[in-house]
Protein backbone atom coordinates (compact mmCIF):
# COMPACT_ATOMS: atom_id res chain seq x y z
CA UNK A 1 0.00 0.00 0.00
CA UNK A 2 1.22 3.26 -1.09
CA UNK A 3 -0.47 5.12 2.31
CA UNK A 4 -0.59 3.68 5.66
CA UNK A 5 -1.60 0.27 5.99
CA UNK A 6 -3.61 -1.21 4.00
CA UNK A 7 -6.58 -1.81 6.49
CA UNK A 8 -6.19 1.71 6.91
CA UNK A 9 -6.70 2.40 2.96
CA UNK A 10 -9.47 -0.35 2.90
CA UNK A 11 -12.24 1.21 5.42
CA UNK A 12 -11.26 4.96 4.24
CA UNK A 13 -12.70 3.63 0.76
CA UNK A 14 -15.34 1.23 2.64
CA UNK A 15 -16.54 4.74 4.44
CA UNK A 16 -16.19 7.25 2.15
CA UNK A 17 -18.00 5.01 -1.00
CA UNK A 18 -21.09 4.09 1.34
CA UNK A 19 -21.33 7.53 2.98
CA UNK A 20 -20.95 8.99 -0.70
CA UNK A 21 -23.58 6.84 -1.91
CA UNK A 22 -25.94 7.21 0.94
CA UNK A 23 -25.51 10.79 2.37
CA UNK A 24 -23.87 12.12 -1.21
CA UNK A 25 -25.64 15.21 -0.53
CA UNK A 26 -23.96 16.92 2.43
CA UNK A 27 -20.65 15.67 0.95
CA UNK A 28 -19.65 13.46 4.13
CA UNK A 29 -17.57 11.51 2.01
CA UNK A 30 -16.36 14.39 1.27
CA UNK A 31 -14.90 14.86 5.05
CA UNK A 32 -14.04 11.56 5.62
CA UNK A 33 -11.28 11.66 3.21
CA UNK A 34 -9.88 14.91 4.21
CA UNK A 35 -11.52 17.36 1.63
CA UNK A 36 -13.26 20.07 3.65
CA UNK A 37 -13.90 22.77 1.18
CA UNK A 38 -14.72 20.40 -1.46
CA UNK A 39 -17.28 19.06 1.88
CA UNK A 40 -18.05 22.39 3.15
CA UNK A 41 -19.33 23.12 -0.70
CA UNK A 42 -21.42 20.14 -0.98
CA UNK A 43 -22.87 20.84 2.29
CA UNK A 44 -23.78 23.95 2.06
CA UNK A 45 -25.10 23.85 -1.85
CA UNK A 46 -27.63 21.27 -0.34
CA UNK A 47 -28.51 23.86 2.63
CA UNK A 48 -28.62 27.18 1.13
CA UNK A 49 -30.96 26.04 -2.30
CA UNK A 50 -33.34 24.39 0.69
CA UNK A 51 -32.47 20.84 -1.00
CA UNK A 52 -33.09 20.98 -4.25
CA UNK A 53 -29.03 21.37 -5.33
CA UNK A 54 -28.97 18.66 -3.07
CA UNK A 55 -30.41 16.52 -5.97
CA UNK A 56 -27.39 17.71 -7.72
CA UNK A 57 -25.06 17.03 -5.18
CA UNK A 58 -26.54 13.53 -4.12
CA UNK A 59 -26.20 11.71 -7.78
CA UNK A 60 -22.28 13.64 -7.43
CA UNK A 61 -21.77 11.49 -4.38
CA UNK A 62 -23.60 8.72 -5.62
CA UNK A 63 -21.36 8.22 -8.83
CA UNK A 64 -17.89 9.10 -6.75
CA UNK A 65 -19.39 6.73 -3.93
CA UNK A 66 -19.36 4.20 -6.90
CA UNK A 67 -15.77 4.83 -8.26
CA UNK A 68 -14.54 4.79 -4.76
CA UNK A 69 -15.92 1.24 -4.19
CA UNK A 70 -14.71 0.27 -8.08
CA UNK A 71 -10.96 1.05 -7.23
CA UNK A 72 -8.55 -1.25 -6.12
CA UNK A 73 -6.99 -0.55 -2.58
CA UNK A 74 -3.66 0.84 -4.03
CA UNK A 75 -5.61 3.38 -6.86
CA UNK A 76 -7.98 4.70 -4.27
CA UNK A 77 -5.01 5.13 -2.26
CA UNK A 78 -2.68 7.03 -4.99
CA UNK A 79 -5.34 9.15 -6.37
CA UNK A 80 -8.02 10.05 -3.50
CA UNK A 81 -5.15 9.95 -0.27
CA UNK A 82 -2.19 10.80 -2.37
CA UNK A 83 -2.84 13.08 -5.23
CA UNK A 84 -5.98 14.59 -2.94
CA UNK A 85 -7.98 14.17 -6.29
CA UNK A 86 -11.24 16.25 -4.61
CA UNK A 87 -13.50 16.13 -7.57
CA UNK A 88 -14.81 13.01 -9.14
């Protein structure tokens, strides 16, 4: 593993794919793996437009919840944890 063990690398991607595919929305996936404007914009988009950019914002999580879950370990790792890739 390219970052920290690879258990650690493992349940980042576990967490952030399920929260991005569940709660895609308020970007908690988002803060999971470190990225807290790119959180703090998916957040608040969903707040200030009372929901309805959360629509947006939720199928945004949902598709990078799926690519997180797609990657192996060691490509989540090098783009996502590495190369802080913050946008799908």
């Amino acid at each position: 593993m390219t970052n920290g063990s690879g258990g650690d690398v493992s349940s980042k991607k576990l967490a952030a794919g399920i929260c991005g595919i569940l709660l895609g929305g308020l970007g908690i996936h988002k803060f999971i793996l470190g990225y807290t404007q790119e959180g703090l914009i998916m957040l608040l988009v969903s707040l200030l437009t009372c929901g309805f950019g959360g629509v947006v914002m939720g199928i945004i999580g949902l598709i990078e919840g799926i690519i997180y879950l797609t990657k192996s370990d060691d490509e989540f790792a090098q783009i996502y944890m590495n190369n802080k890739k913050g946008w799908l």
